[in-house]
Protein backbone atom coordinates (compact mmCIF):
# COMPACT_ATOMS: atom_id res chain seq x y z
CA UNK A 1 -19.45 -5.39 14.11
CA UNK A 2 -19.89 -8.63 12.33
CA UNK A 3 -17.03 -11.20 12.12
CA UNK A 4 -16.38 -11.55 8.37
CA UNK A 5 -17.19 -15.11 6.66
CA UNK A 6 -13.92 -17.36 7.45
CA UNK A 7 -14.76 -19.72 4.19
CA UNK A 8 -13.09 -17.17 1.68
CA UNK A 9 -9.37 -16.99 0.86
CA UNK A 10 -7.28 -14.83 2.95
CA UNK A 11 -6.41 -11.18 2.07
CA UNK A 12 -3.64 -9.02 3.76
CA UNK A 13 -2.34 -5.73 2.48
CA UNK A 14 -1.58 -2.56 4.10
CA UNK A 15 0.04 0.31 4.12
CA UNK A 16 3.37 2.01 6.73
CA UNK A 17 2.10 5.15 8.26
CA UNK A 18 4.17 7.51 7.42
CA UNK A 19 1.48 9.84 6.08
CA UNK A 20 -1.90 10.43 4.61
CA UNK A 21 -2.70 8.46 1.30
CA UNK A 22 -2.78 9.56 -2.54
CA UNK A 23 -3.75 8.81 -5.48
CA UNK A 24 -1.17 6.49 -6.77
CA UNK A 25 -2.17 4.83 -3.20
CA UNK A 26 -6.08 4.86 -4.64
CA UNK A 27 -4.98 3.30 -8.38
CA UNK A 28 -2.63 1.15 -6.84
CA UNK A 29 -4.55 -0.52 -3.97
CA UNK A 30 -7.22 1.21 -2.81
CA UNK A 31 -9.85 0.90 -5.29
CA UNK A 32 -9.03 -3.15 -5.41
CA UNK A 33 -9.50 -3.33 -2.03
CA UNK A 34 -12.79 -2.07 -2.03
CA UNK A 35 -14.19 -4.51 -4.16
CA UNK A 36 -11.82 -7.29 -3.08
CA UNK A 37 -13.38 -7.06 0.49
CA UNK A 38 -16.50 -8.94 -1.14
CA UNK A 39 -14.46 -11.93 -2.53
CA UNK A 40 -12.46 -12.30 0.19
CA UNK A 41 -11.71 -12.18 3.70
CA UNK A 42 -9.61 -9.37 4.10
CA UNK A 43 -7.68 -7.95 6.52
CA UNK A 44 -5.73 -4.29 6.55
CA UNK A 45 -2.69 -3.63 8.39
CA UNK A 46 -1.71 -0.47 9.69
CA UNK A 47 1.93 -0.65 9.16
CA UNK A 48 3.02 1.00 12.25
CA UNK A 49 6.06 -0.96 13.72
CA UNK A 50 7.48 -1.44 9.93
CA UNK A 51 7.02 2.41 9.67
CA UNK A 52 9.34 2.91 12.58
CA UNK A 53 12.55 1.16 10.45
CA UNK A 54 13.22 4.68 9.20
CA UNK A 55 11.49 7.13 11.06
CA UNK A 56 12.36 6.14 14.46
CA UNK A 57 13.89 9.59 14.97
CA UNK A 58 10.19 10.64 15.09
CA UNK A 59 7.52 8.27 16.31
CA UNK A 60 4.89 10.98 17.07
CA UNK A 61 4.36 10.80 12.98
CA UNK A 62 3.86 7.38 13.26
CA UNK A 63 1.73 7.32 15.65
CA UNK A 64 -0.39 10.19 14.57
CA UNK A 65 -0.48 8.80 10.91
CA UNK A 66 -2.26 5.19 12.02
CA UNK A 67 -5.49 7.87 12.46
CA UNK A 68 -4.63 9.42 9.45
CA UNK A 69 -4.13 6.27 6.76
CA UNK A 70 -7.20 4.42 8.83
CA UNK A 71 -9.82 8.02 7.79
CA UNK A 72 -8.60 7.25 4.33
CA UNK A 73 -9.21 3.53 4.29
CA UNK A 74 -12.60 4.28 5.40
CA UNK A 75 -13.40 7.60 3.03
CA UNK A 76 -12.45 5.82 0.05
CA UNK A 77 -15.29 2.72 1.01
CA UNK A 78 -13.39 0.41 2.85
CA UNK A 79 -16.26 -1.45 5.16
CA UNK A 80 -15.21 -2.48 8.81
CA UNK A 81 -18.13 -5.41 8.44
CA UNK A 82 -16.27 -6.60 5.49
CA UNK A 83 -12.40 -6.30 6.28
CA UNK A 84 -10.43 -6.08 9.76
CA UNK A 85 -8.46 -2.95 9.92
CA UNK A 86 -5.90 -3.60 12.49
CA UNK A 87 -2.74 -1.64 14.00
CA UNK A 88 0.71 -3.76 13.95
CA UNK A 89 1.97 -2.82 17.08
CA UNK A 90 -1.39 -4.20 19.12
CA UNK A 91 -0.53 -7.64 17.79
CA UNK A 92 2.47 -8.89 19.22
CA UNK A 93 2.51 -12.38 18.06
CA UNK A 94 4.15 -10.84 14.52
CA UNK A 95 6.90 -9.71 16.44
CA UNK A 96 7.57 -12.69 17.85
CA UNK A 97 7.16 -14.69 14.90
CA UNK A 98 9.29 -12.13 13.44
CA UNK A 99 12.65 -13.03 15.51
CA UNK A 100 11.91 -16.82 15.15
CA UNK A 101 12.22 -16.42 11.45
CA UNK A 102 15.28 -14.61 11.36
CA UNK A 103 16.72 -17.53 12.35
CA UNK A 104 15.95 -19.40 9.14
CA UNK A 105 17.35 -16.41 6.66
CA UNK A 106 20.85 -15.36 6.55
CA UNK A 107 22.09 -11.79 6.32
CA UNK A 108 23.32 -11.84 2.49
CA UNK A 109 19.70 -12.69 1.50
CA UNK A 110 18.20 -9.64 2.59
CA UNK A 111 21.13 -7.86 1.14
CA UNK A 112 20.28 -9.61 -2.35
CA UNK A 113 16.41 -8.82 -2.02
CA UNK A 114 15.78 -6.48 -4.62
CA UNK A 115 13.56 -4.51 -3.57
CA UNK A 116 15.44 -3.79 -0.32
CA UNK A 117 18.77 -3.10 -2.48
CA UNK A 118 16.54 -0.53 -4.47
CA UNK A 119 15.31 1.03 -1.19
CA UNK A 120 18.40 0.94 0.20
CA UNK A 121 19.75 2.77 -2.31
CA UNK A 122 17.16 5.74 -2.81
CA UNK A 123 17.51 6.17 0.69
CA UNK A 124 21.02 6.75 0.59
CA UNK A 125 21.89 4.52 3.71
CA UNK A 126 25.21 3.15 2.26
CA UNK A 127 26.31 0.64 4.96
CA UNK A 128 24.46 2.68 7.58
CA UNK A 129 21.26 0.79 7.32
CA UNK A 130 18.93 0.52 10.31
CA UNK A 131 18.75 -3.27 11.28
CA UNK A 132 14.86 -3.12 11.29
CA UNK A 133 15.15 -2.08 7.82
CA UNK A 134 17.03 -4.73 6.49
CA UNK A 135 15.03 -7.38 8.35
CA UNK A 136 12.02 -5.49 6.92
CA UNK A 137 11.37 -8.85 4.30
CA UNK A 138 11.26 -11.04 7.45
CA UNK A 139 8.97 -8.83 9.04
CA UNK A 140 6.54 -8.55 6.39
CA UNK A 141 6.49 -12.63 6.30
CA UNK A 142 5.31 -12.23 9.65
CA UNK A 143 2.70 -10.28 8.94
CA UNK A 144 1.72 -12.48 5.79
CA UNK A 145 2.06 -16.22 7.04
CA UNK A 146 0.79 -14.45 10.27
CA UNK A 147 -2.48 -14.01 9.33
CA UNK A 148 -1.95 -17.06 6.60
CA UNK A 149 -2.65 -15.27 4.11
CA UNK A 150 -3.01 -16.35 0.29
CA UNK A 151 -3.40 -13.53 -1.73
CA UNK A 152 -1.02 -10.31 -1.30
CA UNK A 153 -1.40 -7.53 -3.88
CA UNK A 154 1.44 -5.70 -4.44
CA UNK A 155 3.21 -3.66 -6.54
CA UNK A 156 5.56 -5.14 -9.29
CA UNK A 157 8.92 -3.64 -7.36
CA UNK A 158 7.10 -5.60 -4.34
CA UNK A 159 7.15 -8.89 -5.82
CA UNK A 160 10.45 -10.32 -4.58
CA UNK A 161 9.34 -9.91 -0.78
CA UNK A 162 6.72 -12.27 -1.69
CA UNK A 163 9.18 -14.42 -2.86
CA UNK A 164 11.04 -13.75 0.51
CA UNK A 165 8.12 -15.09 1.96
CA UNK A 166 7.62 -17.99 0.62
CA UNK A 167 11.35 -19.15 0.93
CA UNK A 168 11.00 -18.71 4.71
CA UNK A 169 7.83 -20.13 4.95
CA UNK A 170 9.34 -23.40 3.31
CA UNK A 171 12.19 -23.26 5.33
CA UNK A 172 10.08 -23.37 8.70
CA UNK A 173 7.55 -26.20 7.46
CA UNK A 174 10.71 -28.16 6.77
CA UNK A 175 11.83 -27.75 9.98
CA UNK A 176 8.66 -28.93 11.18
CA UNK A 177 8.43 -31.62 8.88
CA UNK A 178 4.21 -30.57 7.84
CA UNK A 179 2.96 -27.65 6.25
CA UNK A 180 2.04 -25.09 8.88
CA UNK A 181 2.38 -22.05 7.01
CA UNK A 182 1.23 -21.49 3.76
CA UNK A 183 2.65 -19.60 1.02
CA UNK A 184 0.91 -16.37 -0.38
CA UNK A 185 0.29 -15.62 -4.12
CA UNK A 186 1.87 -11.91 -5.35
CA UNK A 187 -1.25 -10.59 -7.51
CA UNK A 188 0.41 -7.75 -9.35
CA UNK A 189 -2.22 -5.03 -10.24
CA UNK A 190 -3.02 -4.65 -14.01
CA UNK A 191 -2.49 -0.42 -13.62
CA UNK A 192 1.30 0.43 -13.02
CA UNK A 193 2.81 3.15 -10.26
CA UNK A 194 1.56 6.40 -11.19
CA UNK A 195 4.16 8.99 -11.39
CA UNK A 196 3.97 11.77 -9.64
CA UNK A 197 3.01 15.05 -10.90
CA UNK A 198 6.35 16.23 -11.73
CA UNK A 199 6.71 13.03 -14.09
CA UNK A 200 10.16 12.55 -12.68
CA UNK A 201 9.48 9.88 -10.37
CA UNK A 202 6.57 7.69 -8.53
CA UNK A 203 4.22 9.70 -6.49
CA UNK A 204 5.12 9.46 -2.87
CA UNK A 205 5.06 11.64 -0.06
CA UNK A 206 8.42 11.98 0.17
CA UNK A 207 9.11 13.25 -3.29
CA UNK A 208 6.75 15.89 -2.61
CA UNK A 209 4.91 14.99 -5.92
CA UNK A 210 1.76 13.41 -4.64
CA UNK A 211 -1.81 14.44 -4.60
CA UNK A 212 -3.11 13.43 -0.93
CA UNK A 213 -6.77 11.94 -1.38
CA UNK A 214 -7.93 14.44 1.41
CA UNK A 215 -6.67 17.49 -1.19
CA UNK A 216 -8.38 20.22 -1.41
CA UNK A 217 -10.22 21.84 -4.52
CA UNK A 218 -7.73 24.40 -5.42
CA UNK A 219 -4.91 22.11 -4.65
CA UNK A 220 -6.03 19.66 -7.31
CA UNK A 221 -6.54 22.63 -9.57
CA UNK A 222 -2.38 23.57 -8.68
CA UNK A 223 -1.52 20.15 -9.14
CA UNK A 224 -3.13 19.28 -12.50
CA UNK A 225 -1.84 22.47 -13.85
CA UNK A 226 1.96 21.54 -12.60
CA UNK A 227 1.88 18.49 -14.27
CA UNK A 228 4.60 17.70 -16.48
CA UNK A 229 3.46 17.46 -20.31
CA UNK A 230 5.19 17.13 -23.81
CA UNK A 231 8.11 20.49 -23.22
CA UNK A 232 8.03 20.50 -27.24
CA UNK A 233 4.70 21.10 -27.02
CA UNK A 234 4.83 25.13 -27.11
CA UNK A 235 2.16 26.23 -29.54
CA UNK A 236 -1.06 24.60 -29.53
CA UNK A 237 -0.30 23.34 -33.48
CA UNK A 238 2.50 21.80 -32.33
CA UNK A 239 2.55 18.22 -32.56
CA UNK A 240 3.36 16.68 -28.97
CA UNK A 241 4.31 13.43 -27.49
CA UNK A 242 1.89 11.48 -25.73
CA UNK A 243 4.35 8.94 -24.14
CA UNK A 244 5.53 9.94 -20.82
CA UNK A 245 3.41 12.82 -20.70
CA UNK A 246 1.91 12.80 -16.97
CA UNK A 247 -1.74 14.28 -18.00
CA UNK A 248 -2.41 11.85 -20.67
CA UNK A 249 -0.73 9.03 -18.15
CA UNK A 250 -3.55 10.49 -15.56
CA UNK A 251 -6.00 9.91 -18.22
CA UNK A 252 -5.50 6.27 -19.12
CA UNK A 253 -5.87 5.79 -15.08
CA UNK A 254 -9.05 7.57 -14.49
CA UNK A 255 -10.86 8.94 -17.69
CA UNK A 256 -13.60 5.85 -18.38
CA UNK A 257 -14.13 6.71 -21.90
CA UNK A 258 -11.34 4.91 -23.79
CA UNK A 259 -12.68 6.09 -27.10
CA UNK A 260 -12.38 9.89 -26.31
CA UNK A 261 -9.15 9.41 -24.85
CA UNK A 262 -7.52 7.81 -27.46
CA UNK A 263 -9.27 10.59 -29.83
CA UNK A 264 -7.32 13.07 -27.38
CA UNK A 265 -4.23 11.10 -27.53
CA UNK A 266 -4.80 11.38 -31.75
CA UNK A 267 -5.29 15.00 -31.85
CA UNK A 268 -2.52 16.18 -29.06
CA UNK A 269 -0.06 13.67 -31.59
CA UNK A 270 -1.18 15.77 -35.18
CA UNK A 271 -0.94 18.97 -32.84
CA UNK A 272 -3.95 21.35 -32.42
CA UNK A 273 -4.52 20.78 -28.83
CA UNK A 274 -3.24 22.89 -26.10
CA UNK A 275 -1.98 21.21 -22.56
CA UNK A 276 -4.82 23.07 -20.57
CA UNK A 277 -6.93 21.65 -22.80
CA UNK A 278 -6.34 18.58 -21.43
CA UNK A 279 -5.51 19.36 -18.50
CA UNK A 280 -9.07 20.81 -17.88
CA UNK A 281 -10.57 17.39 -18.53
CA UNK A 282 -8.15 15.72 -15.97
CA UNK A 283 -9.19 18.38 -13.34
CA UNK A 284 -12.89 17.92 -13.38
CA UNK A 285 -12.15 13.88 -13.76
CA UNK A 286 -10.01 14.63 -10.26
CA UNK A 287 -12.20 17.22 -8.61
CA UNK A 288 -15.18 14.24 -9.36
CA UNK A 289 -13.33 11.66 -7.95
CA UNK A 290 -11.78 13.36 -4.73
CA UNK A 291 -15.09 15.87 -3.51
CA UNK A 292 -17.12 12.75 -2.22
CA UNK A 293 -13.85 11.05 -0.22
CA UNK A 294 -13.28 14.73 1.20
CA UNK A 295 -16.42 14.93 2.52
CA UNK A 296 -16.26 11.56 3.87
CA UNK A 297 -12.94 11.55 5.29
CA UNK A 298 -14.10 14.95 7.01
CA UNK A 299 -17.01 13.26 8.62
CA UNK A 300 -15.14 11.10 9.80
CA UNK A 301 -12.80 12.90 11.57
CA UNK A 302 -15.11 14.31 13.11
CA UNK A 303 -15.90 10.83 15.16
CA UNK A 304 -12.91 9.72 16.82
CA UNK A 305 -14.78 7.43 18.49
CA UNK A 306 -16.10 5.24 15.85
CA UNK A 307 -12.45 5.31 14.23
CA UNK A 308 -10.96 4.23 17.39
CA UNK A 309 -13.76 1.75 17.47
CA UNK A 310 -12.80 0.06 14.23
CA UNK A 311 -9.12 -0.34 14.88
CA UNK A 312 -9.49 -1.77 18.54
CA UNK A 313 -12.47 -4.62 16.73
CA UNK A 314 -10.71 -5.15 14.07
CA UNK A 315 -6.85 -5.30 16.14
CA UNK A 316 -8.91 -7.64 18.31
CA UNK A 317 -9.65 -9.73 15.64
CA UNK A 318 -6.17 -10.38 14.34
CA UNK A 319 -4.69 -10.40 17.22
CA UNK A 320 -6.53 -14.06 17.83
CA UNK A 321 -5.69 -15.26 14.40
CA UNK A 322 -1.69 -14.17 14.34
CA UNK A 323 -1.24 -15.58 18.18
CA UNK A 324 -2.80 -19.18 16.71
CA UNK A 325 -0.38 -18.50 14.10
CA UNK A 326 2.05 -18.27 17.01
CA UNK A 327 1.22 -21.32 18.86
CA UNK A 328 1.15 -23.41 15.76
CA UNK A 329 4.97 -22.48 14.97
CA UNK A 330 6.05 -22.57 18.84
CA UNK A 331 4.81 -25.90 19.08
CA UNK A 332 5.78 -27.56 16.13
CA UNK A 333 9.78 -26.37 16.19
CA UNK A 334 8.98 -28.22 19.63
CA UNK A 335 10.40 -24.37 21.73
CA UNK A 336 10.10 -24.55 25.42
CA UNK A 337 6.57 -23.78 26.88
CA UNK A 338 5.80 -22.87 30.63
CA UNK A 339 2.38 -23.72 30.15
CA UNK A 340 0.49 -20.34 31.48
């Protein structure tokens, strides 16, 4: 495989491998990182040692799910001659950079991180929090100033990690006295979470309200058809609310005629359009969207090798970058070196 161009800015993102992808995955990220892997240098991290912070009770999901999110990273176009896909745990420099920093950030600012208060409260850990969680901030700054990355896309809810970041970036080039690390730029994606089918929340594996990308046709016939609407909306002449109604939310995200949708969004409002209606326009939008990433995906799985292939180049690749990463920290906080 070719060794990307080194001359365009730096792109991390990634994903913990907890499970297959989905579709708020593909809005979210996905379909950015397929065309950002022609602007930039990119490089996609297979989340496995963060994924551990809460799942340690099972590792074999872990483990099996770095296959799993690495056949949908390539089904949905992501090009292993354009971006590194990489595993965490094969690059051991981040973990090392990872207790060096911990050094430079105090307990009661992870506790204050918003995003980890949020998390830390849908998980219900109370003061029972695994440590790995809590350090999960300092972790990802690893992973970002690691690779020195630039650009991060993440999620809105996501932001203050960056912020994390850049604090403890600053904190170590002070320490050095020169700019060793540099600090990454949050690029917030113009299209929001998308809820989950149930409207009720986000979709995420967890919740149990996501459409995997790998789903099959009659599950994304179930699906659409479960999705929460307008409940006021019992007759088809009834007028119905288009705000907070999952199908027409679906819509806005993947429907690329604007004009009929908002022609939909008229008629659903004056009533004389039925939910399945609608619903039957989302479906063949989905089915469109989802048959050729199946079919992909599938191939794929069917050659290990060339999977297996792709993560050990594209670990291989990192793994150089993150340990020069390394060296450039070790040395300049002056640490001890036995010089082998």
């Amino acid at each position: 495989m070719h060794a990307p161009s080194t001359t365009k800015p730096v792109i991390l993102t990634g994903d913990r491998t907890t499970g297959p992808l989905h579709l708020g995955h593909y809005v979210g990220s996905l379909k950015n990182r397929v065309t950002m892997q022609d602007t930039h240098r990119q490089f996609l991290l297979l989340a496995d040692n963060q994924a551990l912070a809460d799942n340690a009770h099972d590792p074999e999901k872990v483990r099996r799910n770095v296959i799993e999110v690495a056949l949908d990273y390539l089904a949905v176009g992501i090009d292993p001659e354009k971006t590194s896909i990489c595993v965490q745990s094969g690059l051991p420099a981040l973990c090392e950079l990872t207790m060096l920093y911990m050094n430079f950030v105090s307990v009661a600012r992870l506790e204050r991180n918003p995003t980890i208060k949020d998390e830390i409260r849908a998980r219900g850990f109370g003061r029972d929090i695994p440590a790995g969680f809590l350090c999960y901030p300092v972790a990802q700054a690893a992973d970002i100033t690691g690779f020195k990355a630039s650009v991060v896309p993440v999620g809105e809810d996501q932001a203050p990690l960056i912020e994390q970041t850049n604090e403890i970036a600053r904190r170590i080039n002070n320490q050095i006295g020169r700019a060793v690390l540099i600090e990454a730029e949050a690029v917030i994606p113009k299209v929001g979470r998308l809820p989950g089918i149930d409207g009720k929340a986000k979709m995420s594996k967890s919740q149990g309200n996501a459409l995997p990308l790998s789903a099959a046709p009659d599950e994304i016939k179930r699906a659409v058809h479960q999705m929460y609407t307008d409940p006021n909306h019992v007759r088809v002449s009834d007028p119905g609310s288009v705000e907070g109604n999952v199908v027409f939310t679906y819509l806005d995200a993947f429907d690329p005629d604007e004009d009929g949708v908002a022609d939909l969004k008229a008629r659903y409002r004056r009533g004389g359009l039925g939910d399945m209606a609608v619903k039957a326009r989302l479906e063949v939008l989905l089915q469109d969207l989802l048959a050729p990433i199946r079919q992909r995906r599938a191939a794929l799985a069917r050659d290990p090798d060339f999977v297996f292939d792709v993560l050990r180049d594209g670990t291989r690749t990192a793994r150089a970058i993150t340990q020069a990463t390394l060296e450039e920290v070790r040395e300049g906080l002056g640490l001890f070196e036995l010089g082998f």
